[in-house]
Protein backbone atom coordinates (compact mmCIF):
# COMPACT_ATOMS: atom_id res chain seq x y z
CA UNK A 1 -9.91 -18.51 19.00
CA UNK A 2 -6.98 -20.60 19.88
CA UNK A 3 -3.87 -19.81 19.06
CA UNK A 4 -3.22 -22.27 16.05
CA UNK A 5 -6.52 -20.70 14.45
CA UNK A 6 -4.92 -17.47 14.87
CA UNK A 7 -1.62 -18.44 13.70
CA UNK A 8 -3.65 -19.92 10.56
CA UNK A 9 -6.22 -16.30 10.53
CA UNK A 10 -2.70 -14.23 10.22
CA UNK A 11 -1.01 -16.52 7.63
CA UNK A 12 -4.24 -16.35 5.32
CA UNK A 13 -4.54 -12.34 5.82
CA UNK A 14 -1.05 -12.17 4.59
CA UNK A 15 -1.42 -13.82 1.90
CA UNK A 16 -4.52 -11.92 0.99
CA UNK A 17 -3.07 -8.69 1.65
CA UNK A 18 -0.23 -9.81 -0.55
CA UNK A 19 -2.31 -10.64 -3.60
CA UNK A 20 -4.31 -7.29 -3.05
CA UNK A 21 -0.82 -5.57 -3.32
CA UNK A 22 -0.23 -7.59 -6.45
CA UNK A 23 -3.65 -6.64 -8.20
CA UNK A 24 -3.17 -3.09 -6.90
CA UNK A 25 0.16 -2.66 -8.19
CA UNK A 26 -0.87 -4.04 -11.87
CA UNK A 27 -3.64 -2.12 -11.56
CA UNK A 28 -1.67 0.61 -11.62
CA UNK A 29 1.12 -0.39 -13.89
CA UNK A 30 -1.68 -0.83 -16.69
CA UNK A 31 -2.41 2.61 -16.12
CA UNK A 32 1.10 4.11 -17.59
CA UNK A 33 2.76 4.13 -13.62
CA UNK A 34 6.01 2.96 -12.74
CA UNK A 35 6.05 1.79 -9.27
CA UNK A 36 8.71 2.23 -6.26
CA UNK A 37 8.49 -0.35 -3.62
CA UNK A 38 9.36 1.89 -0.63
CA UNK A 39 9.24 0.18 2.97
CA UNK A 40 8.75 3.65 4.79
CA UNK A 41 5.16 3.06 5.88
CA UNK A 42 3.66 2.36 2.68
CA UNK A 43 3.21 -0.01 -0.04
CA UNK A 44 4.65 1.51 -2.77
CA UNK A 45 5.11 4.88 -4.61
CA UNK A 46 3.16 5.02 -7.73
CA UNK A 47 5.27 7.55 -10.51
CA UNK A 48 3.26 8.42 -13.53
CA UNK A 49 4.93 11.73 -15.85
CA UNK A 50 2.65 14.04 -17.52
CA UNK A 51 3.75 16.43 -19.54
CA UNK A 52 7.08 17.29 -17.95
CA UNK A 53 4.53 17.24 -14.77
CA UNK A 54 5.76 14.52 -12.05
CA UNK A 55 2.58 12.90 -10.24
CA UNK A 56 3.39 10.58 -7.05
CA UNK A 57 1.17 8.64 -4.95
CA UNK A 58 1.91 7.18 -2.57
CA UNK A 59 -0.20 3.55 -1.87
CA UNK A 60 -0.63 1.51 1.53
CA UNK A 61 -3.09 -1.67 0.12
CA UNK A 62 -5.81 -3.14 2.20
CA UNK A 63 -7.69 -5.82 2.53
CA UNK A 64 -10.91 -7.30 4.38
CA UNK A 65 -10.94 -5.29 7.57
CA UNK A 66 -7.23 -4.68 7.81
CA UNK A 67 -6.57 -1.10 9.69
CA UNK A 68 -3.36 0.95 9.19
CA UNK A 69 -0.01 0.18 11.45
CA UNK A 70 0.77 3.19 13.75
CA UNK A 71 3.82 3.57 11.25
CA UNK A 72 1.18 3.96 8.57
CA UNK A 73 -0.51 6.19 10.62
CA UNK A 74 2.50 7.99 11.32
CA UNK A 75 3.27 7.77 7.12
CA UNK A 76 0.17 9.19 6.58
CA UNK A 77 -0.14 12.14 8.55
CA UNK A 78 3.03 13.13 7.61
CA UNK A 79 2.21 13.16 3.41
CA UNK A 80 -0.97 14.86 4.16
CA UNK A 81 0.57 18.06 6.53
CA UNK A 82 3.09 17.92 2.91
CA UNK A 83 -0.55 18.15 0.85
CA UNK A 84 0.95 14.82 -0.88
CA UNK A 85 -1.47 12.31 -2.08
């Protein structure tokens, strides 16, 4: 692939990735969340309150084939030794 097909191959993934983060995050919203935009590895934070009972999740959106960032990765296993969704 030359490198103008790639340049174009990145530029559409973003965009795709963007409008799954979109769709995601209304997705949610319909669903009675609020959402956090957090830039620590993740997407956003999804807040939803339950009966004086706090749920948080914390969402990293992906499209197509798209594979987690070692950040991510790092994100990740860090909320899961915390047992956080």
């Amino acid at each position: 692939m030359s490198k103008q097909n790639s340049r174009i191959q990145f530029a559409a993934n973003k965009i795709k990735g963007k409008i799954a983060e979109e769709i995601a995050k209304q997705d949610y919203i319909d669903n009675g969340f609020e959402i956090q935009e957090t830039g620590i590895g993740s997407d956003f934070i999804a807040v939803k309150s339950n009966e004086g009972t706090i749920y948080k999740e914390y969402v990293d959106v992906k499209s197509g084939n798209a594979r987690l960032t070692k950040k991510q990765k790092q994100t990740k296993s860090l909320l899961k030794k915390d047992h956080i969704p």
